[in-house]
C-alpha atoms as a PDB file:
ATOM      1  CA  UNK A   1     -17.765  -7.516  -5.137  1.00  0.00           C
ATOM      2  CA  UNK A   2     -15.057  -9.575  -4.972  1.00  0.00           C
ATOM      3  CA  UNK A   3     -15.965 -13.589  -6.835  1.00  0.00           C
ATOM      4  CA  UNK A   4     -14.564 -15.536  -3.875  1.00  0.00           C
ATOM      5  CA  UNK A   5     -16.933 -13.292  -2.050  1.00  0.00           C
ATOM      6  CA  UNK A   6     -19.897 -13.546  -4.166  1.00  0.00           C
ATOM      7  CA  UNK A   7     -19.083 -17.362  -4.362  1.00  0.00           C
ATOM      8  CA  UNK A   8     -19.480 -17.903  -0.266  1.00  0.00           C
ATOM      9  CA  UNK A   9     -22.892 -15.957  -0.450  1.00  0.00           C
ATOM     10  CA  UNK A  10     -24.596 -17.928  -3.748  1.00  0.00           C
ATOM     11  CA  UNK A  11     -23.259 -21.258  -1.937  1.00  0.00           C
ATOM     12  CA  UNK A  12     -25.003 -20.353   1.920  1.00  0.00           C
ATOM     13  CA  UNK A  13     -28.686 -20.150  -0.535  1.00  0.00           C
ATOM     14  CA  UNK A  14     -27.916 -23.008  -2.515  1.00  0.00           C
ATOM     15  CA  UNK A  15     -29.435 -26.111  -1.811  1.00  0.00           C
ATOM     16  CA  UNK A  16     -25.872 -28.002  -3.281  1.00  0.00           C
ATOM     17  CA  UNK A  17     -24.020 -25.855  -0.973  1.00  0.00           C
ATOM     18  CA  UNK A  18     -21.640 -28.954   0.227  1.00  0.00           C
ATOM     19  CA  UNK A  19     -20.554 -29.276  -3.176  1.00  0.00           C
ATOM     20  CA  UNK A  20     -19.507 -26.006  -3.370  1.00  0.00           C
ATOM     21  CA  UNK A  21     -18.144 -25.799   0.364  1.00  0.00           C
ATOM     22  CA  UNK A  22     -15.802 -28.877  -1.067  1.00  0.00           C
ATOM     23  CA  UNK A  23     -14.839 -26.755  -4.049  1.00  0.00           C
ATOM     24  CA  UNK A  24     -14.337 -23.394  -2.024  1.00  0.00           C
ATOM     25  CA  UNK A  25     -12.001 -25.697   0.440  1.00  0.00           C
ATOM     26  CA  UNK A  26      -9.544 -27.472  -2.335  1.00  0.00           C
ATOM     27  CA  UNK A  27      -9.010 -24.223  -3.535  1.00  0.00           C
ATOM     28  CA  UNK A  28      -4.719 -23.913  -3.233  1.00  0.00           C
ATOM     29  CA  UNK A  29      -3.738 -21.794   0.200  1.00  0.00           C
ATOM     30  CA  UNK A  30      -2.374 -19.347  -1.732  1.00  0.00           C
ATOM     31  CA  UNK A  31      -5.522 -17.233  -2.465  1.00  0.00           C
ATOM     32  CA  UNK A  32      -6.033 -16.098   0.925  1.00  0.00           C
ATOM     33  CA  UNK A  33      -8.362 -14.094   2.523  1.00  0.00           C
ATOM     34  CA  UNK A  34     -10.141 -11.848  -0.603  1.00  0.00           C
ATOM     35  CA  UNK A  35      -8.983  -8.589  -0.708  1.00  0.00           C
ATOM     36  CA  UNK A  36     -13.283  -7.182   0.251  1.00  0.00           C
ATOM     37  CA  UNK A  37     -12.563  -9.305   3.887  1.00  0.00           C
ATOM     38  CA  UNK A  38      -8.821  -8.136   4.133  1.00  0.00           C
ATOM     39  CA  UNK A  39      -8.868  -5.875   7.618  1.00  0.00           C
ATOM     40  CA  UNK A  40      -5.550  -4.015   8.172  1.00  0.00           C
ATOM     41  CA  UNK A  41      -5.722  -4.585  11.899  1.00  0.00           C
ATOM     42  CA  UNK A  42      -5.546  -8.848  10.907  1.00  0.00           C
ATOM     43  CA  UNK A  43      -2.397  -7.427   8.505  1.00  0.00           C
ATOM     44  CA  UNK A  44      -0.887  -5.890  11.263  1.00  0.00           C
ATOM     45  CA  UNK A  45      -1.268  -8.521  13.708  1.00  0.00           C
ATOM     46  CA  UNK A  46      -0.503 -11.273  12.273  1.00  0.00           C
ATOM     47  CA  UNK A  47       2.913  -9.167  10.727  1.00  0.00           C
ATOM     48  CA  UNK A  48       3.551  -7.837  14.233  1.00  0.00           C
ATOM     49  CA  UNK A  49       3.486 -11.586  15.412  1.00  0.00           C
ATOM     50  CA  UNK A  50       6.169 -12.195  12.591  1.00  0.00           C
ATOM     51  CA  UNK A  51       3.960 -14.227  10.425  1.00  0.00           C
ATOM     52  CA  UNK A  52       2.824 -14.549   7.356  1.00  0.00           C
ATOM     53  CA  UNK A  53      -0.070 -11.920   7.105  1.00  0.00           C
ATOM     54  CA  UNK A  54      -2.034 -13.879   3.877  1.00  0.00           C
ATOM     55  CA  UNK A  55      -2.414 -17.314   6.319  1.00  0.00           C
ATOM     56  CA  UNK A  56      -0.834 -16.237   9.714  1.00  0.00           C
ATOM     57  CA  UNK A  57       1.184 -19.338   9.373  1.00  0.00           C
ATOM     58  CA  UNK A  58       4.167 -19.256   7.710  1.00  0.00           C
ATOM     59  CA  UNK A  59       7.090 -16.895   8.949  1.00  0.00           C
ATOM     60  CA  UNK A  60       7.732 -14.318   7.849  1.00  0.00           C
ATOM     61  CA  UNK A  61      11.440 -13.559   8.268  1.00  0.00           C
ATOM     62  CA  UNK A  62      13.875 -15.528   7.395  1.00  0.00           C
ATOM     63  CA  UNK A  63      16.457 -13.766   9.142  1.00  0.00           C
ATOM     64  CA  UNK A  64      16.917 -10.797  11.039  1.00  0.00           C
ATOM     65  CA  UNK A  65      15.256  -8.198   8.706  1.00  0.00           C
ATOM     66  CA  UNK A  66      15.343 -10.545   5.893  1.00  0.00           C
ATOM     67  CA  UNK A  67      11.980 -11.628   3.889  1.00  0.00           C
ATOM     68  CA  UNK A  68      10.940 -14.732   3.013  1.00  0.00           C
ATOM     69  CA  UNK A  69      10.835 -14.603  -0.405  1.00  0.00           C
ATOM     70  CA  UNK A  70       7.602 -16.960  -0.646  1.00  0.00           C
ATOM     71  CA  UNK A  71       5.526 -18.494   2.074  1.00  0.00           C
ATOM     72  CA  UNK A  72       6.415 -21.788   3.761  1.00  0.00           C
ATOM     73  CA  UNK A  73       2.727 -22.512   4.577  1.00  0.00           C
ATOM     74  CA  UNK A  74       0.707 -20.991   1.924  1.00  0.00           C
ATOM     75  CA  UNK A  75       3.355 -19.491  -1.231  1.00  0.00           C
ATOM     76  CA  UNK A  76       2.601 -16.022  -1.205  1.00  0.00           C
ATOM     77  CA  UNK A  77       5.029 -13.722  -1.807  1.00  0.00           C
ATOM     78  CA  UNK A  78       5.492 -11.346   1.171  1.00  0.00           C
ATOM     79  CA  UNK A  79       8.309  -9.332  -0.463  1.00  0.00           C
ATOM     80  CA  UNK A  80       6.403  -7.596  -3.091  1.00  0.00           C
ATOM     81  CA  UNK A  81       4.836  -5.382  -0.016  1.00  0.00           C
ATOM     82  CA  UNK A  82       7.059  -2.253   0.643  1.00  0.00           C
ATOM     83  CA  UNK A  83       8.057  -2.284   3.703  1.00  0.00           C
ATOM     84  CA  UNK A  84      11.557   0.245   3.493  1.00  0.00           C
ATOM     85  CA  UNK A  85      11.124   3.644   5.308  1.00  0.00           C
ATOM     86  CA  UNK A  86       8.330   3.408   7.467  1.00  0.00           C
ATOM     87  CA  UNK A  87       9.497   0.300   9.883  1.00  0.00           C
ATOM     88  CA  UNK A  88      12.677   2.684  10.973  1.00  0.00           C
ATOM     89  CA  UNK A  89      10.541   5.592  11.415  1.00  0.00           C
ATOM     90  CA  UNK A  90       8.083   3.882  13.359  1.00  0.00           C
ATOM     91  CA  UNK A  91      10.072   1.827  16.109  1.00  0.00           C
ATOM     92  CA  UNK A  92      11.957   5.406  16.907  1.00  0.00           C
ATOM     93  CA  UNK A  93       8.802   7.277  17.237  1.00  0.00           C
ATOM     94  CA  UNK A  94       7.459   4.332  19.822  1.00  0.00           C
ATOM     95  CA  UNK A  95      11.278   3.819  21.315  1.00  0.00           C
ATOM     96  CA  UNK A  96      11.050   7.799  21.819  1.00  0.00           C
ATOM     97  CA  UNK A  97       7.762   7.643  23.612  1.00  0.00           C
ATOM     98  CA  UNK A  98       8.585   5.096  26.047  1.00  0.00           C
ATOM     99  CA  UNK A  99      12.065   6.002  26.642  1.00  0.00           C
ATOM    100  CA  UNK A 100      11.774  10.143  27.017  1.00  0.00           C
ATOM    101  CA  UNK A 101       8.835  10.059  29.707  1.00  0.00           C
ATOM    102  CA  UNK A 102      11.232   7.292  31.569  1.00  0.00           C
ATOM    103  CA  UNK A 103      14.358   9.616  31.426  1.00  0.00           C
ATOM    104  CA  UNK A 104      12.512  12.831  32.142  1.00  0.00           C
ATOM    105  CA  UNK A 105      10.476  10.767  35.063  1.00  0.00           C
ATOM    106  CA  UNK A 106      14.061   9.550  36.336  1.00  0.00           C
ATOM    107  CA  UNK A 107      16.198  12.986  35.840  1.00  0.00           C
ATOM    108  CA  UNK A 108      13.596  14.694  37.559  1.00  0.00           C
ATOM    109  CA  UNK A 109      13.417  12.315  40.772  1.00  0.00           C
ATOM    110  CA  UNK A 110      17.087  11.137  41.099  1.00  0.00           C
ATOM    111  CA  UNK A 111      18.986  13.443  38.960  1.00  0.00           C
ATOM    112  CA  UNK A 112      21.862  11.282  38.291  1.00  0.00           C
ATOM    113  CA  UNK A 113      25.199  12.302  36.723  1.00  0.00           C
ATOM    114  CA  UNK A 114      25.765  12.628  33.305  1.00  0.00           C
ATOM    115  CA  UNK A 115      27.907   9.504  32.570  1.00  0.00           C
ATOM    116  CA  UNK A 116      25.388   7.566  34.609  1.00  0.00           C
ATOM    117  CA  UNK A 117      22.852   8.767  32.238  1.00  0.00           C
ATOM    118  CA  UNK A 118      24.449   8.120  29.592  1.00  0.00           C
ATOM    119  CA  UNK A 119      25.239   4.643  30.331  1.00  0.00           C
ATOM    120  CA  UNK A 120      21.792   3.303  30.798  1.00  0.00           C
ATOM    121  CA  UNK A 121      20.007   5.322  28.756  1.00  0.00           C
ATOM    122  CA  UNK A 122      21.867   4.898  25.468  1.00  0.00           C
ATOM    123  CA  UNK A 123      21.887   1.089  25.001  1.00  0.00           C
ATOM    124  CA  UNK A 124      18.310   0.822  26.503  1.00  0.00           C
ATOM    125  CA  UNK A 125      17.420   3.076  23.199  1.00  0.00           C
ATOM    126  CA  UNK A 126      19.428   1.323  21.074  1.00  0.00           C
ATOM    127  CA  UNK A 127      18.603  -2.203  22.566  1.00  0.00           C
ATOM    128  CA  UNK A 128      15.103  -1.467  22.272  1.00  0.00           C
ATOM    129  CA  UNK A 129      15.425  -0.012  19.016  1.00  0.00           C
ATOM    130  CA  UNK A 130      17.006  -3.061  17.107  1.00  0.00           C
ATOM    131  CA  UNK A 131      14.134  -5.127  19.308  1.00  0.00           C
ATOM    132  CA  UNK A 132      11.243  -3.568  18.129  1.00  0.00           C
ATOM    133  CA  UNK A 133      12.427  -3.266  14.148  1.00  0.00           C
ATOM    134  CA  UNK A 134      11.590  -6.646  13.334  1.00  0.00           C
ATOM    135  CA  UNK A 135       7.881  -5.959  14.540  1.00  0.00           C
ATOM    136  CA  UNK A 136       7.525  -3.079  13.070  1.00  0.00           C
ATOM    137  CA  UNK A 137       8.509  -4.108   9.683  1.00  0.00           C
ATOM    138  CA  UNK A 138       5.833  -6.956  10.092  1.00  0.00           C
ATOM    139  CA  UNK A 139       3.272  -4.778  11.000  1.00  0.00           C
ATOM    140  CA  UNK A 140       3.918  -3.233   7.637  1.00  0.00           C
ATOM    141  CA  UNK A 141       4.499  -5.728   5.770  1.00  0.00           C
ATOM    142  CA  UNK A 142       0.732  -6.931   6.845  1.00  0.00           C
ATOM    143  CA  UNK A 143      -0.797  -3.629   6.630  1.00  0.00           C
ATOM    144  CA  UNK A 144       0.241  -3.421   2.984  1.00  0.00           C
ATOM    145  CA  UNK A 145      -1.390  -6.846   2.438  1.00  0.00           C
ATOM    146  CA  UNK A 146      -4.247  -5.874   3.933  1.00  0.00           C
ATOM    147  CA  UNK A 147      -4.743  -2.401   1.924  1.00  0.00           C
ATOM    148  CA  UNK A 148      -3.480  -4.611  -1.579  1.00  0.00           C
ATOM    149  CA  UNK A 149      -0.095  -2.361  -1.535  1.00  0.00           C
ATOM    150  CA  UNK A 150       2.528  -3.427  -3.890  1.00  0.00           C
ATOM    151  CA  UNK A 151       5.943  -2.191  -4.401  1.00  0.00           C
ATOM    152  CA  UNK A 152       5.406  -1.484  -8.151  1.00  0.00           C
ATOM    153  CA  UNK A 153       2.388   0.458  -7.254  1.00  0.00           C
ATOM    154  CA  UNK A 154       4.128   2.512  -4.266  1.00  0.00           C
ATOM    155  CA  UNK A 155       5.936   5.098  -6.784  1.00  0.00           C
ATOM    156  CA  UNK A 156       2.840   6.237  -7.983  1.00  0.00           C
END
């Protein structure tokens, strides 16, 4: 069990238990949620929302694709989760179910030339593609929070 953890239960069956409420709440910001209470749909969430998943506060990016390097709100450091190959891989596999049912739906009704095609479907994949990145990479960014994932740990 986790001490924070342990901590909140001995201080809900101690008869002092404002004292320790006081102490649990000056704790810095930093600490978090304990890793024993971490849930990787809160991770994903509050990445997918672009914050920071530790306090759902802070943002995350500090440019387009570009990590804070340490919390604004509570200091953690959101770049030590990896967050390289999988954010790419996921926003095609969602762009590719959304988009392919529309085309086939829409080639099968209409059939519309090729250039016409071409000219609405192509940016709509690529405009939804560079849309949905910076989600995606949040939503990994807090599931690797949430499951304690670090990049020095990835490699193994």
């Amino acid at each position: 069990m986790h001490p924070d953890h342990a901590l909140t239960k001995t201080a809900a069956a101690s008869p002092d238990s404002a004292a320790v409420t006081a102490k649990l709440d000056s704790a810095p910001a930093a600490a978090g949620i304990p890793l024993s209470a971490r849930s990787a749909w809160l991770g994903i969430k509050r990445g997918g929302a672009l914050r920071c998943p530790n306090c759902g506060k802070g943002r995350l990016f500090r440019r387009f694709l570009k990590l804070q390097e340490r919390c604004e709100y509570c200091g953690v450091d959101n770049s030590i989760y990896p967050s390289d190959d999988a954010p790419p891989y996921l926003t095609l596999v969602l762009t590719g179910h959304i988009i392919v049912p529309l085309y086939m739906a829409i080639e099968r009704a209409y059939a519309p030339p090729m250039w016409l095609s071409a000219s609405i479907w192509l940016p709509l994949t690529a405009l939804m593609s560079i849309l949905l990145l910076p989600y995606m990479k949040g939503g990994v960014v807090g599931f690797c929070w949430a499951k304690d994932i670090r990049r020095e740990q990835a490699g193994r």
